[in-house]
C-alpha atoms as a PDB file:
ATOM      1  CA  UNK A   1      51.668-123.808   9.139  1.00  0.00           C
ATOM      2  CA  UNK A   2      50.730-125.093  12.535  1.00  0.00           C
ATOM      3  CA  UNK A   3      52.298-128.020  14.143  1.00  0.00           C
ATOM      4  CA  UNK A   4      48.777-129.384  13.700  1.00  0.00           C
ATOM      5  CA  UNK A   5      48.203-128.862  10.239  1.00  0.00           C
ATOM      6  CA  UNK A   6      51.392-130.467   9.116  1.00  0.00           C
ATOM      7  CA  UNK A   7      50.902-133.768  11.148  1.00  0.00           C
ATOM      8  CA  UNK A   8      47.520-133.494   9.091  1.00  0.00           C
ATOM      9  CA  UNK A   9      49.264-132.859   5.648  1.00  0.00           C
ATOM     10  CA  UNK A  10      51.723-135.831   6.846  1.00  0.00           C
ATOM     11  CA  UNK A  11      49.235-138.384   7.640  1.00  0.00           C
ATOM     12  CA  UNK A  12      47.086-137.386   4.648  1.00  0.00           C
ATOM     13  CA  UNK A  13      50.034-138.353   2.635  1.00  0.00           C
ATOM     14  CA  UNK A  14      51.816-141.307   4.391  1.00  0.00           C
ATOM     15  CA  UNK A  15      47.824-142.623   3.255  1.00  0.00           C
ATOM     16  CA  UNK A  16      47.999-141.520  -0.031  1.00  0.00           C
ATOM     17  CA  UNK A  17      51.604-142.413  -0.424  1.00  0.00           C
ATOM     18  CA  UNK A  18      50.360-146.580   1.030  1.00  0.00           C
ATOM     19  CA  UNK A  19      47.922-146.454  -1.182  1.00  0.00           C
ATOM     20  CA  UNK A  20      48.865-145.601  -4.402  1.00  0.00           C
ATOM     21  CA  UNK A  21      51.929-147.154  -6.627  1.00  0.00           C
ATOM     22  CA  UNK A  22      52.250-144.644  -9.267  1.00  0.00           C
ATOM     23  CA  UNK A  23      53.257-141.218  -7.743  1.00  0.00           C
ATOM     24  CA  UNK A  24      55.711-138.582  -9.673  1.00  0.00           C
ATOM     25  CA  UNK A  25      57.754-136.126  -7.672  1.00  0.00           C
ATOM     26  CA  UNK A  26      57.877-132.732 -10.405  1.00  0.00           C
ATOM     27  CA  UNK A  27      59.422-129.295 -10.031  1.00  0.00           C
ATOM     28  CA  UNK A  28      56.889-126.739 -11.207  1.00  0.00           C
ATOM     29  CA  UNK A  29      58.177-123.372  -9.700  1.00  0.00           C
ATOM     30  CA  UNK A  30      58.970-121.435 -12.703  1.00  0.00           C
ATOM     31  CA  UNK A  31      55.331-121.445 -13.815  1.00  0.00           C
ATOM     32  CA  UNK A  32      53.185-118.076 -13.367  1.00  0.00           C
ATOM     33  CA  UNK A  33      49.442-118.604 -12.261  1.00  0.00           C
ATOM     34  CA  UNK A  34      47.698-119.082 -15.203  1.00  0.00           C
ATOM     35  CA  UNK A  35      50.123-121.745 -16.438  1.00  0.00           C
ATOM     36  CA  UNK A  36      49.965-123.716 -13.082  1.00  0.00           C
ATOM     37  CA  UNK A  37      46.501-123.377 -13.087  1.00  0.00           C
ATOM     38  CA  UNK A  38      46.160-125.003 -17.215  1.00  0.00           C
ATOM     39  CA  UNK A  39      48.524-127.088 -15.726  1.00  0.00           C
ATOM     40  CA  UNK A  40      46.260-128.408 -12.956  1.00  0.00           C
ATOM     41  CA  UNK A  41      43.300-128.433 -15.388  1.00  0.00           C
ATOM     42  CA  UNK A  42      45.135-131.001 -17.868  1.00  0.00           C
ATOM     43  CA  UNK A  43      45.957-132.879 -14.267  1.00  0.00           C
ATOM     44  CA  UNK A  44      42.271-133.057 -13.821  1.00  0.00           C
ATOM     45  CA  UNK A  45      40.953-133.745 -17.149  1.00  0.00           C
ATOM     46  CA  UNK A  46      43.514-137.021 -16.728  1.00  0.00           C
ATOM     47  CA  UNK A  47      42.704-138.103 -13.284  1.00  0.00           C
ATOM     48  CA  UNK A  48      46.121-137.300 -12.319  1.00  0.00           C
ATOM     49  CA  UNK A  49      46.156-135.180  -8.354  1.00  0.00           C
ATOM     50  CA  UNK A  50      48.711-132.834  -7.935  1.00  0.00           C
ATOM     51  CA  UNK A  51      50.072-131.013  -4.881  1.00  0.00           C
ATOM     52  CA  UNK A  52      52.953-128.934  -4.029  1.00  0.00           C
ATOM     53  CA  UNK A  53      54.196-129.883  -0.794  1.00  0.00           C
ATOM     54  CA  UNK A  54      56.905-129.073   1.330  1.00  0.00           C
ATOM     55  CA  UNK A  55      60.192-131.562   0.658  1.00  0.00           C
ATOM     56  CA  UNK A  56      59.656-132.043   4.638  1.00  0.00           C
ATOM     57  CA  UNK A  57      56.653-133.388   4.909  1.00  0.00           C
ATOM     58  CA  UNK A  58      57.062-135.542   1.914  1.00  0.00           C
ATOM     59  CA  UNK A  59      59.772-137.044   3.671  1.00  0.00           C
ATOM     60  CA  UNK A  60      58.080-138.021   6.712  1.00  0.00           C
ATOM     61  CA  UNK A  61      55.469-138.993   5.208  1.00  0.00           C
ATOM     62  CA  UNK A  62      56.638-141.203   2.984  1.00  0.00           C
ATOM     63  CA  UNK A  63      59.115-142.703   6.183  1.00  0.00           C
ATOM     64  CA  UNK A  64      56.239-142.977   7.563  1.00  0.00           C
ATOM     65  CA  UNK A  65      54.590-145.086   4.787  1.00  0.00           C
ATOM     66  CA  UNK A  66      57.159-147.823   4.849  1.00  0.00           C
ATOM     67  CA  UNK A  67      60.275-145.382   4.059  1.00  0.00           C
ATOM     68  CA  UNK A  68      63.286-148.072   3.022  1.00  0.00           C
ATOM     69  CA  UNK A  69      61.043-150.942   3.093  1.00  0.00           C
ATOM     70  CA  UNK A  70      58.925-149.747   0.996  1.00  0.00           C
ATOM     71  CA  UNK A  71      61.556-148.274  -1.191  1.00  0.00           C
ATOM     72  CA  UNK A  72      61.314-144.827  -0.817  1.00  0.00           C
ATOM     73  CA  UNK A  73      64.919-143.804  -0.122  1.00  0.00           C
ATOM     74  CA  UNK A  74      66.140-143.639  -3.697  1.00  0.00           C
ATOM     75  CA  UNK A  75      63.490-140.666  -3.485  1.00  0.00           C
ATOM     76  CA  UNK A  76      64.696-138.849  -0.569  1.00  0.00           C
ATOM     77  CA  UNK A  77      67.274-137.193  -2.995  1.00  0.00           C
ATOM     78  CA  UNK A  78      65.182-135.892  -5.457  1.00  0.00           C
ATOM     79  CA  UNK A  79      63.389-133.716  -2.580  1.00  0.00           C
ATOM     80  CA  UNK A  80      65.852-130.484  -2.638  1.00  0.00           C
ATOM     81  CA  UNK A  81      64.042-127.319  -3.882  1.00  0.00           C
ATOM     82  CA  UNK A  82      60.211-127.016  -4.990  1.00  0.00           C
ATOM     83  CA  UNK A  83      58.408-129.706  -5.402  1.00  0.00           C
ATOM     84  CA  UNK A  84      54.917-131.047  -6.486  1.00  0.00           C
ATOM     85  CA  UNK A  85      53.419-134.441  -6.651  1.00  0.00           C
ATOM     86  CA  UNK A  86      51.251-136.358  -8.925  1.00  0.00           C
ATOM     87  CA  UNK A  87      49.288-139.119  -7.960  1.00  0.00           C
ATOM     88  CA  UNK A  88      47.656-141.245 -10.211  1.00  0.00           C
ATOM     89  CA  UNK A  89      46.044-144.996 -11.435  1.00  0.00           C
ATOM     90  CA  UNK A  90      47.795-144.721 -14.471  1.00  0.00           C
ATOM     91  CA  UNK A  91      51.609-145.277 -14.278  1.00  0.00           C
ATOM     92  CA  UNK A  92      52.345-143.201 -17.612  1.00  0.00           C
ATOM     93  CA  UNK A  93      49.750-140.659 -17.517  1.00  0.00           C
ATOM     94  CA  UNK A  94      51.376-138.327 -15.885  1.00  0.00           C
ATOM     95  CA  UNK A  95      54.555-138.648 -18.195  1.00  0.00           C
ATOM     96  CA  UNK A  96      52.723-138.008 -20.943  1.00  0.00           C
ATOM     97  CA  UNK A  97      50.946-135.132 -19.257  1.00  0.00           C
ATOM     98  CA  UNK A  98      53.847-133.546 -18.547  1.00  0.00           C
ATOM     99  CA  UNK A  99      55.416-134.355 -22.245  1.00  0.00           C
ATOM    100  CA  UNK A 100      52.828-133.186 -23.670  1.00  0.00           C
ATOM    101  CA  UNK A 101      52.035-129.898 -21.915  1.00  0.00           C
ATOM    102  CA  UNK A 102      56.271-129.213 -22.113  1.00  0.00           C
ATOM    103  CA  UNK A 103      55.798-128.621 -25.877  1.00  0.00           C
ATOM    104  CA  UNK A 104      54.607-125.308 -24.959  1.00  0.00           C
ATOM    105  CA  UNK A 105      56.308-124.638 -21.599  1.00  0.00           C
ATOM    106  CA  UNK A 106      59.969-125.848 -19.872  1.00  0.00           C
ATOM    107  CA  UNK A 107      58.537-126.891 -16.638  1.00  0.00           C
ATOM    108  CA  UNK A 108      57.385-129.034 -14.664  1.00  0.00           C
ATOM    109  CA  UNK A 109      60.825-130.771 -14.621  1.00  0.00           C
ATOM    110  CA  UNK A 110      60.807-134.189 -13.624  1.00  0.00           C
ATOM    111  CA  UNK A 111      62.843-134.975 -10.825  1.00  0.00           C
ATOM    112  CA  UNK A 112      61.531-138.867  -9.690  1.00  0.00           C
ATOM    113  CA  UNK A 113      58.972-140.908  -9.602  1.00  0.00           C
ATOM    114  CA  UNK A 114      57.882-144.505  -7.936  1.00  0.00           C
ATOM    115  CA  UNK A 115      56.424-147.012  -9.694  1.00  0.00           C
ATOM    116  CA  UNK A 116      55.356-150.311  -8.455  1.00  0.00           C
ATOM    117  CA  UNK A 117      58.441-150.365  -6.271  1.00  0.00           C
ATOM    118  CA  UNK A 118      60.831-149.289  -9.394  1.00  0.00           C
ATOM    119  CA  UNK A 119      62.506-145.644  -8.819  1.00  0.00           C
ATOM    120  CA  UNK A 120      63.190-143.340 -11.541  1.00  0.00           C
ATOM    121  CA  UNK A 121      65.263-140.428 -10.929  1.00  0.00           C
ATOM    122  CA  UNK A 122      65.595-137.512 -13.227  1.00  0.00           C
ATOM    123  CA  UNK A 123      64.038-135.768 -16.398  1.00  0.00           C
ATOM    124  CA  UNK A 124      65.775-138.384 -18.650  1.00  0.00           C
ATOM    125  CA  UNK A 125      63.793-141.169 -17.853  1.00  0.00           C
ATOM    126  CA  UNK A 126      60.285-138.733 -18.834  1.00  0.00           C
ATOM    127  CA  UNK A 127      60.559-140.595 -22.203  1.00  0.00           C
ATOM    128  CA  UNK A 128      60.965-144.606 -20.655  1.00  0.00           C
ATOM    129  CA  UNK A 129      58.004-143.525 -18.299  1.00  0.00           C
ATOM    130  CA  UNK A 130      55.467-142.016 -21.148  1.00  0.00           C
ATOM    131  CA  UNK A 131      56.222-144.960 -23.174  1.00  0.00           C
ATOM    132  CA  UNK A 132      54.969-147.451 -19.863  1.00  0.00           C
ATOM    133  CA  UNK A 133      52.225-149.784 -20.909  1.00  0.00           C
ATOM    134  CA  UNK A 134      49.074-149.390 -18.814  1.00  0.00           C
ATOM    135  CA  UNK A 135      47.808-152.490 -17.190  1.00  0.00           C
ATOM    136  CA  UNK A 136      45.060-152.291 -19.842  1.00  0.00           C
ATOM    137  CA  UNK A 137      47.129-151.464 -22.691  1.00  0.00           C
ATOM    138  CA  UNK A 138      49.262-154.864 -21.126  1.00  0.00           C
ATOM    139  CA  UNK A 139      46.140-157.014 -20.974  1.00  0.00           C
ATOM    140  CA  UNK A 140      44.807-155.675 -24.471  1.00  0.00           C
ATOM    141  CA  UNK A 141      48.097-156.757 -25.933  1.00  0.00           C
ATOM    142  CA  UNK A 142      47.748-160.262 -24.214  1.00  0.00           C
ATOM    143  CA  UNK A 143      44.527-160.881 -25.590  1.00  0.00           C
ATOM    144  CA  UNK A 144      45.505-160.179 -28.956  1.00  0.00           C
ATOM    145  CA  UNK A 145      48.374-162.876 -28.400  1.00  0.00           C
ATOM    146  CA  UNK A 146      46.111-165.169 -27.388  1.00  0.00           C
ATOM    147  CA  UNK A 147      43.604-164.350 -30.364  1.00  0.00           C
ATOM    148  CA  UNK A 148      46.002-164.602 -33.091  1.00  0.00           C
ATOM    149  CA  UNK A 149      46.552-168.412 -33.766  1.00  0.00           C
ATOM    150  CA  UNK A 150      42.514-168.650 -33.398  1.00  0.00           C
ATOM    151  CA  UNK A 151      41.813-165.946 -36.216  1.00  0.00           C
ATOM    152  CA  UNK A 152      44.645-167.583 -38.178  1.00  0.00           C
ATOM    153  CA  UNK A 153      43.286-171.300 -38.285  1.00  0.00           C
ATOM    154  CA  UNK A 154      39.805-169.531 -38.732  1.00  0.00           C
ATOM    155  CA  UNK A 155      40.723-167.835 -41.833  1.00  0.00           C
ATOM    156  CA  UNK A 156      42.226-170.954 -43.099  1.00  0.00           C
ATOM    157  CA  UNK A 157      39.115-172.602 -42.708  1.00  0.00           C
ATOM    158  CA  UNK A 158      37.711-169.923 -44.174  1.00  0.00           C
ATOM    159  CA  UNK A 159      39.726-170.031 -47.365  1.00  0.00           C
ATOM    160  CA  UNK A 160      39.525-173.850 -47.953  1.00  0.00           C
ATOM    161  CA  UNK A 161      35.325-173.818 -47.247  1.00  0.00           C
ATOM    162  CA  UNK A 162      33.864-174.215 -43.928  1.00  0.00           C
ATOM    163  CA  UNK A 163      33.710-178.347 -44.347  1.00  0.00           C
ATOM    164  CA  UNK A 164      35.407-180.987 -42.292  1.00  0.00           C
ATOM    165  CA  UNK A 165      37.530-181.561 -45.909  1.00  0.00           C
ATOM    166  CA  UNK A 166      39.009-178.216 -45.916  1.00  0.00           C
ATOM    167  CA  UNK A 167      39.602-178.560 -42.754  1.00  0.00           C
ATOM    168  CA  UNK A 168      41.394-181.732 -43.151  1.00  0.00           C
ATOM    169  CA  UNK A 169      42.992-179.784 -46.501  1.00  0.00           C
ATOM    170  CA  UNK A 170      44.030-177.031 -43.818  1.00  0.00           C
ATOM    171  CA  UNK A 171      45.301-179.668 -41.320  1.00  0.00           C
ATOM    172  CA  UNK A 172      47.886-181.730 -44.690  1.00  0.00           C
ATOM    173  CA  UNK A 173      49.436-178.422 -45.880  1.00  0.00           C
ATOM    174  CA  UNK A 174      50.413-177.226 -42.082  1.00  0.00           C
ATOM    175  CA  UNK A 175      52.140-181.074 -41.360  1.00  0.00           C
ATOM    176  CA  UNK A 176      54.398-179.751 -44.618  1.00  0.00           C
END
């Protein structure tokens, strides 16, 4: 690779790296062809990018993308040996990607990944990061919150009639 090529590669990333807050840094090497390659296809089917990078170049790119600022350097460490990254929208997806396509293989190997400024490091924390609510999972749960006391006064209602004296029924067995 060209001197060229990998300040291309670097800026490429340093964007991708500012721009995204979900990223996973995985060790796929073991993997033949055809199981990188179903690999990649449950990547895509998720809207999860993956690319297998050079520890090198992940490093300067992601110094270049705010490095300790940003909180990056809990990262640097996990960058010894081959490594891939996963990008995504999703913090959890690609836990569960990888979860779920390790039933049948031992790799990719999780080795750290950055979410919204948090750092996890290592293949124990696969199971904390599949079970990560989604921001719409988190907002879906909110509005159920907020639902609940409405649906429960408006089966009460229900139950004593629809009429301002069940409602005033409702109203005298709550006070008690």
């Amino acid at each position: 690779m060209t001197r060229e090529n990998k300040t291309v590669v670097i800026d490429e990333l340093t964007e991708k790296f500012k721009e995204s807050s979900f990223f996973y840094i995985t060790d796929s090497s073991d993997l033949n062809v055809e199981q990188i390659n179903k690999f990649r296809g449950l990547c895509y089917e998720k809207d999860v990018e993956m690319r297998v990078v050079k520890n090198t170049l992940i490093k300067k790119a992601l110094e270049a993308a705010g490095g300790e600022e940003a909180g990056y350097e809990d990262l640097y460490a996990a960058l010894k040996g081959p490594s891939s990254l996963m990008f995504t929208s999703i913090a959890n997806s690609p836990a569960k990607l990888i979860k779920e396509f390790r039933k049948s293989f031992d790799k990719p190997v999780l080795k750290a990944a950055y979410i919204d400024s948090s750092v996890y490091v290592g293949d124990e924390a696969l199971d904390q990061l599949a079970s990560l609510k989604s921001k719409e999972e988190l907002i879906g749960d909110i509005v159920m919150l907020l639902q609940s006391p409405a649906k429960n006064v408006i089966s009460a209602l229900k139950s004593s009639g629809s009429t301002i004296a069940g409602l005033v029924k409702t109203l005298q067995e709550r006070e008690q």
